[in-house]
N, C-alpha and C. Protein backbone atom coordinates (compact mmCIF):
# COMPACT_ATOMS: atom_id res chain seq x y z
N UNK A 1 25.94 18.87 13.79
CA UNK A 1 24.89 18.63 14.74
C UNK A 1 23.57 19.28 14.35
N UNK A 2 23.31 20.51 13.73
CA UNK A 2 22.58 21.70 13.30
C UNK A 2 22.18 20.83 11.81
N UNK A 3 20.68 20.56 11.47
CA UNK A 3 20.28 20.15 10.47
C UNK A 3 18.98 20.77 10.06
N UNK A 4 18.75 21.84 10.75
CA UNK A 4 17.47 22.45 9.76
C UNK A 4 17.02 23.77 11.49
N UNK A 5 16.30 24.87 10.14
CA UNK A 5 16.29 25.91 10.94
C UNK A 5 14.61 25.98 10.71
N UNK A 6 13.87 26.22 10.93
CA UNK A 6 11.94 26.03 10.68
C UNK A 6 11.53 27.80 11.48
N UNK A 7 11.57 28.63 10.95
CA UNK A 7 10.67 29.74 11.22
C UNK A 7 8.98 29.40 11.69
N UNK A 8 9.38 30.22 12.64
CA UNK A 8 7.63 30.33 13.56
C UNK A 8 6.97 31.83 13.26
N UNK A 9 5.99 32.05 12.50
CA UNK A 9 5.47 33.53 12.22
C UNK A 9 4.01 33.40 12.89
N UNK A 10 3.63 34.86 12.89
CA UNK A 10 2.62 34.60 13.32
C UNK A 10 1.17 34.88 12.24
N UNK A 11 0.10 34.44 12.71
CA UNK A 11 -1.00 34.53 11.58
C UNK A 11 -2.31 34.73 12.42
N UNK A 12 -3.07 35.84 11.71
CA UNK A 12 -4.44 36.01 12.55
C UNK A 12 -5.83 35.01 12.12
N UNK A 13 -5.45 33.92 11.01
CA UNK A 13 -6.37 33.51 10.35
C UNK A 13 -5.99 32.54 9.60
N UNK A 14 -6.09 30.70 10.41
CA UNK A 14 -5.36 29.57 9.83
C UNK A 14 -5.64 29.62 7.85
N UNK A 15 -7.10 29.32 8.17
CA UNK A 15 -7.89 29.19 6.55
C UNK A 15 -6.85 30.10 5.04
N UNK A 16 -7.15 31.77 6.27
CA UNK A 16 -6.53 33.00 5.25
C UNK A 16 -4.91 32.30 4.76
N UNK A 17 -4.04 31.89 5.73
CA UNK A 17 -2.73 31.38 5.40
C UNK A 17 -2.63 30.24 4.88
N UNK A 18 -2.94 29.41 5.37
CA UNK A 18 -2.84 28.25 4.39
C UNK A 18 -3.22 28.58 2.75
N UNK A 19 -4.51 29.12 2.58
CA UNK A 19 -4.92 29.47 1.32
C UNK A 19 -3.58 30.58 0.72
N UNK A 20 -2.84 31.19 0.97
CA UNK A 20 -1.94 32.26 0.71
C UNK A 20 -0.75 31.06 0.58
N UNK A 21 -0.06 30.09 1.51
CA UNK A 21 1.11 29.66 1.25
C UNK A 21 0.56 28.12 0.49
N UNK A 22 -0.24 27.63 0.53
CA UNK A 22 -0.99 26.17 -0.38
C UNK A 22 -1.05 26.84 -2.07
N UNK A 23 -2.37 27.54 -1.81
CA UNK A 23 -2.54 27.27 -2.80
C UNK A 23 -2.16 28.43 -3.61
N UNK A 24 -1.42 29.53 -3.24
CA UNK A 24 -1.05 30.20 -3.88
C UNK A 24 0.69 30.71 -4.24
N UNK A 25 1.17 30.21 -3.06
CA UNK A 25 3.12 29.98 -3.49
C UNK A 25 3.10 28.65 -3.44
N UNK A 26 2.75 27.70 -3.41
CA UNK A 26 2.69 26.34 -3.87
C UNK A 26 3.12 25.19 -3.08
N UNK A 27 3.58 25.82 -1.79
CA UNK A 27 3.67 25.10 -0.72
C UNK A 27 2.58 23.82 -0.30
N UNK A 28 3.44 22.86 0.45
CA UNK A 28 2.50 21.32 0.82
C UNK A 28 2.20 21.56 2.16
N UNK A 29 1.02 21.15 2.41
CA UNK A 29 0.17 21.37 4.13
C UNK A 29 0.92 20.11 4.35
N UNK A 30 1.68 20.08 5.39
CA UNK A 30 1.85 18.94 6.28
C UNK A 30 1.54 18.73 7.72
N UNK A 31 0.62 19.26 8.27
CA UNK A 31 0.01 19.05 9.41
C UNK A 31 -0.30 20.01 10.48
N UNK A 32 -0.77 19.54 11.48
CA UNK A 32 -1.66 19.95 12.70
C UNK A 32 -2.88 20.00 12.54
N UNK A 33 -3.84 19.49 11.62
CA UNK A 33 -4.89 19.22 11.97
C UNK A 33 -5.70 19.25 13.58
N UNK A 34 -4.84 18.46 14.72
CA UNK A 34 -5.04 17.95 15.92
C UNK A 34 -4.95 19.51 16.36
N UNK A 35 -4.55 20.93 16.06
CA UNK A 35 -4.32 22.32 16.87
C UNK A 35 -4.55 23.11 16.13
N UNK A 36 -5.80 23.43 16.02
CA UNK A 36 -6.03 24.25 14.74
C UNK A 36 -5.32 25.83 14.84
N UNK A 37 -4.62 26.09 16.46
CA UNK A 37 -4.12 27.31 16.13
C UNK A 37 -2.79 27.20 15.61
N UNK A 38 -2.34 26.19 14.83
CA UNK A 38 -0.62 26.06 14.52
C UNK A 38 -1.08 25.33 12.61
N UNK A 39 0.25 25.71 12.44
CA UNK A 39 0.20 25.23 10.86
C UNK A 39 1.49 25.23 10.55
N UNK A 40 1.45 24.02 9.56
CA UNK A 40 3.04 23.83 8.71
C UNK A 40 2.71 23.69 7.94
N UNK A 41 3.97 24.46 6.46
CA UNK A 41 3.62 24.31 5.58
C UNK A 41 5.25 23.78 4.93
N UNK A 42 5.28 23.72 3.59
CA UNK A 42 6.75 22.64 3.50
C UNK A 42 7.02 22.93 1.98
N UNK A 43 8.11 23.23 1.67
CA UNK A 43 8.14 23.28 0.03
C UNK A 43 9.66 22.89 -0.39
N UNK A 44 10.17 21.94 -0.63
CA UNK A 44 11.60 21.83 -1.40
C UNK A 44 12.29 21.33 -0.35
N UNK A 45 11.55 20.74 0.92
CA UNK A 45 12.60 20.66 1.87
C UNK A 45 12.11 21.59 3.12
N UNK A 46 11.86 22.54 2.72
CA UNK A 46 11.94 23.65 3.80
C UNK A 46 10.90 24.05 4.49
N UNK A 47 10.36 24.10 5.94
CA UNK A 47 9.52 24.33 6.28
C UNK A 47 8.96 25.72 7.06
N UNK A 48 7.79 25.65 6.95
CA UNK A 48 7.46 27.23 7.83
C UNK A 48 6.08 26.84 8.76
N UNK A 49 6.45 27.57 10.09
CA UNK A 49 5.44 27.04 10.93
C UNK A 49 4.49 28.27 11.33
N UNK A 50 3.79 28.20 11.89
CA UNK A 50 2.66 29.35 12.11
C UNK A 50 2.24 29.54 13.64
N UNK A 51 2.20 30.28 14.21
CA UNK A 51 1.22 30.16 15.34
C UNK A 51 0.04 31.38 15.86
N UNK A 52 -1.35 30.94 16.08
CA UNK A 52 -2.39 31.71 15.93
C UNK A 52 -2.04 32.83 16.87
N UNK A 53 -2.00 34.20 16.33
CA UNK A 53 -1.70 35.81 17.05
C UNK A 53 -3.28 36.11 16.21
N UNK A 54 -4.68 35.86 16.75
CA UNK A 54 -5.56 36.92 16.56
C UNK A 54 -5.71 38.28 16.55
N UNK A 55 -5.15 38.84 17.66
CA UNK A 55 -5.15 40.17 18.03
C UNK A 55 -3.87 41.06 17.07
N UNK A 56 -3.00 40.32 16.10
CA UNK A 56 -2.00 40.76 15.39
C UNK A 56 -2.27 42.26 14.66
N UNK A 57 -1.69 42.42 14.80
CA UNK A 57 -2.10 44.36 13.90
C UNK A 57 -0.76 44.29 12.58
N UNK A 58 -1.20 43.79 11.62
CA UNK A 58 -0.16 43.32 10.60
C UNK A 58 0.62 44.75 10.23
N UNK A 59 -0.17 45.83 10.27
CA UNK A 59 1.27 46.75 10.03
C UNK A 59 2.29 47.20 11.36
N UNK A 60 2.12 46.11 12.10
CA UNK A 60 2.89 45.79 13.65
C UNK A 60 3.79 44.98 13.53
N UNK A 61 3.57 44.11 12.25
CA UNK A 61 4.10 42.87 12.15
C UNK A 61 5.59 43.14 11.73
N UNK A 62 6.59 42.15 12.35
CA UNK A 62 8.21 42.78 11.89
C UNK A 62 8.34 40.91 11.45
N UNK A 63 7.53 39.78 11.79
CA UNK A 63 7.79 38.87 11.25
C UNK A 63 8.62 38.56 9.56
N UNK A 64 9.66 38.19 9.79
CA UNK A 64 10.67 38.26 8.32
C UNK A 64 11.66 36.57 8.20
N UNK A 65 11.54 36.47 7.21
CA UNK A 65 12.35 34.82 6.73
C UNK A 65 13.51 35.34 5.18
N UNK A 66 14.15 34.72 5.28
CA UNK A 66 15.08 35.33 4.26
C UNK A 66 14.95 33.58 3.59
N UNK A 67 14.57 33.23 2.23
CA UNK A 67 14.69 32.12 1.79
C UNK A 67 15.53 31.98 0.88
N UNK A 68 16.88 31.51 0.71
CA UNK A 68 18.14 31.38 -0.07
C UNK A 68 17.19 29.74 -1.25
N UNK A 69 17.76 30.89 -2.88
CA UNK A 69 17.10 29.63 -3.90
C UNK A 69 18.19 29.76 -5.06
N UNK A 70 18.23 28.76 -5.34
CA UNK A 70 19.21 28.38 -6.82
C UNK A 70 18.92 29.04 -7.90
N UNK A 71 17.91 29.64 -8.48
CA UNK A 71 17.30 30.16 -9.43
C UNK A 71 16.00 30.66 -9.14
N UNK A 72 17.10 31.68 -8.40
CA UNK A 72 16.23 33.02 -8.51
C UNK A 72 14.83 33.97 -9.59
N UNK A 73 15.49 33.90 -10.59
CA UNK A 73 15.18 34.22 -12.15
C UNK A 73 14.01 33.48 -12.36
N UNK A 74 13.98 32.14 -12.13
CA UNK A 74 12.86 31.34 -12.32
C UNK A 74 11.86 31.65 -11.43
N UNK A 75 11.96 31.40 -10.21
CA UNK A 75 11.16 31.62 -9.04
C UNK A 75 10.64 33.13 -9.27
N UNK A 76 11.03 33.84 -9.62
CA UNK A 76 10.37 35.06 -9.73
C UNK A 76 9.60 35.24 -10.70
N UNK A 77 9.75 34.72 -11.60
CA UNK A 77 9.42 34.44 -13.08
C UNK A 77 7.80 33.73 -12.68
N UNK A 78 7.98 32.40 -12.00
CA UNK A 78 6.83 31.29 -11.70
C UNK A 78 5.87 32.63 -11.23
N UNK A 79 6.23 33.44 -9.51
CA UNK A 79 5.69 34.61 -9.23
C UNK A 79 4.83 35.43 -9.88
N UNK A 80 5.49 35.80 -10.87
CA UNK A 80 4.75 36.73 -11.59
C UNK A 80 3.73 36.00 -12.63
N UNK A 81 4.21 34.84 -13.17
CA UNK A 81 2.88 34.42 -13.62
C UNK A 81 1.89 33.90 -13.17
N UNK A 82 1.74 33.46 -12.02
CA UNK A 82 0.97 33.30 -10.70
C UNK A 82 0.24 34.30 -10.44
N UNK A 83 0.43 35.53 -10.76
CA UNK A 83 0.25 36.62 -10.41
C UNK A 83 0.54 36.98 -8.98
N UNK A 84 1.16 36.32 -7.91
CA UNK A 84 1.70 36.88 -6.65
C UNK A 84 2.15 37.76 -6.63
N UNK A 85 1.29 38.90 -5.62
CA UNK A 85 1.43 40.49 -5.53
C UNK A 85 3.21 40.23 -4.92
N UNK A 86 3.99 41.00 -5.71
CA UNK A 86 5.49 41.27 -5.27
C UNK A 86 5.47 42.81 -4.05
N UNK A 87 6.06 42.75 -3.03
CA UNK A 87 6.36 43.50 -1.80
C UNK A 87 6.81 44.89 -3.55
N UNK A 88 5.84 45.92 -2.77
CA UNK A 88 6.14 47.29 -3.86
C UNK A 88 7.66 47.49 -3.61
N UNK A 89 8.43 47.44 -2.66
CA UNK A 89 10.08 47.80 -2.64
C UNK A 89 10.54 46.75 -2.91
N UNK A 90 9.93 45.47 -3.11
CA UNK A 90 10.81 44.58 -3.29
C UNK A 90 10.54 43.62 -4.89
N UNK A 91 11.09 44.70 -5.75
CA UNK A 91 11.26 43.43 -6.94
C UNK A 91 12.26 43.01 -7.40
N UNK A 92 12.36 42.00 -8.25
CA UNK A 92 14.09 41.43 -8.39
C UNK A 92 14.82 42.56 -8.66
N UNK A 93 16.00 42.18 -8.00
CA UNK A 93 16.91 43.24 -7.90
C UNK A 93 18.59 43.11 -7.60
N UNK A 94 19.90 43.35 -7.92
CA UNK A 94 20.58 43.08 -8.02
C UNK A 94 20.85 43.90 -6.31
N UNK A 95 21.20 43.20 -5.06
CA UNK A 95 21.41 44.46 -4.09
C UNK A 95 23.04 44.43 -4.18
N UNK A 96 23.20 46.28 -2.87
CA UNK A 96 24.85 46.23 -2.89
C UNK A 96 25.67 45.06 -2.18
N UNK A 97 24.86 44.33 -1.32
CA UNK A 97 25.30 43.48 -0.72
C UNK A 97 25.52 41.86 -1.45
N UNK A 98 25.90 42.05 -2.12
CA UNK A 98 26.12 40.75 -3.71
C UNK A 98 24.87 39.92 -3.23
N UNK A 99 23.21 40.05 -3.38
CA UNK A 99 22.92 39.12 -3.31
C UNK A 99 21.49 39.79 -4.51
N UNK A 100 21.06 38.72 -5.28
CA UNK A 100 19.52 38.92 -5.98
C UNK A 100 18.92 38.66 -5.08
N UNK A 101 17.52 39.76 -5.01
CA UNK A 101 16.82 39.31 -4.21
C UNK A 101 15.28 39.89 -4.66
N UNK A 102 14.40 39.20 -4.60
CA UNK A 102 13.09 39.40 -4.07
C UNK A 102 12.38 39.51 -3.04
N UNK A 103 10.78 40.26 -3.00
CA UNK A 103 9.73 40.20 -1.47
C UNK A 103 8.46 40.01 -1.86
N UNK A 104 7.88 39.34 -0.80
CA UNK A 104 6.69 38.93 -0.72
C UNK A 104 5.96 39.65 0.87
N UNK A 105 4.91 39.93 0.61
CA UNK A 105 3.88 40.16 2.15
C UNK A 105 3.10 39.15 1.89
N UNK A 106 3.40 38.11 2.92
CA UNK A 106 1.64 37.35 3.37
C UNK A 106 0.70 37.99 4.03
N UNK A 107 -0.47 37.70 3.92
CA UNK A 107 -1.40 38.21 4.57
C UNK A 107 -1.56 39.14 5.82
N UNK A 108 -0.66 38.12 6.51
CA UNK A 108 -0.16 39.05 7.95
C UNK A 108 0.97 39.90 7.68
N UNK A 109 1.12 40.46 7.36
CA UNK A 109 2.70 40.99 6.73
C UNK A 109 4.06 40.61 7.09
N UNK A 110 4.16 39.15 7.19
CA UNK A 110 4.95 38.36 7.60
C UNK A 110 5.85 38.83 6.18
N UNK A 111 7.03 39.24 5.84
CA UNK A 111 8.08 39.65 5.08
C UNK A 111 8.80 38.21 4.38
N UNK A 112 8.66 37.57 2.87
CA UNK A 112 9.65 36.76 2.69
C UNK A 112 10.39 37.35 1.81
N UNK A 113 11.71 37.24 2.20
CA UNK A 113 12.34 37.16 1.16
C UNK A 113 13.21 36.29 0.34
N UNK A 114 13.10 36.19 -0.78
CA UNK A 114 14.07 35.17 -1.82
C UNK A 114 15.15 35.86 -2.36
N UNK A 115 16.31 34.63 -1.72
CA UNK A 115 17.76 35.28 -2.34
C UNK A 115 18.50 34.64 -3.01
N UNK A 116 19.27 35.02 -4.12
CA UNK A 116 20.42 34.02 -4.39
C UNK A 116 21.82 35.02 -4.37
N UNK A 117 22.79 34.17 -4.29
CA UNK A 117 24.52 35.32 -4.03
C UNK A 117 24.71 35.15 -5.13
């Protein structure tokens, strides 16, 4: 019955995010034009939605997405030559909990992380 899960984070600044998940992790804008305080963005399938928190105090922010990827190794790899600032505690890493994982801070300090088991 359950066919897709879409995270809602929050963002103090449509332009600032979009520019952070478009054109810089490589994500596709797919809409709201019509509400400029909401945004989707879409990559591989998977989507992430936004909704405008002006008053946000990003080191307040506990907003977090855990993104499960096939190749890990690569994706981190693309990252770093991108130059996408990697979360300082979070670089690839083998954790105790059997999973690789990476981190990212967006702008708002919305937390992603990339995993593979």
């Amino acid at each position: 019955m359950l066919t897709a899960i879409i995270p809602k984070l929050p963002m103090r600044n449509r332009a600032v995010t979009y520019q952070y998940y478009v054109d810089t992790l490589g994500f596709k804008y797919i809409g709201s034009d019509a509400f400029e305080q909401y945004l989707i963005v879409e990559k591989d399938g998977l989507q992430i939605h936004f909704f405008e928190f002006k008053d946000l105090n990003p080191l307040e922010n506990y907003g977090q997405v855990y993104i499960r990827t096939r190749d890990i190794d690569a994706l981190y790899q693309t990252m770093l030559d991108n130059q996408v600032a990697i979360h300082p505690n979070g670089h690839l890493a083998d954790k105790p909990w059997q999973q690789r994982e990476f981190s990212l801070l967006d702008p708002d300090h919305n937390l992603l992380t990339f995993g593979r088991d």
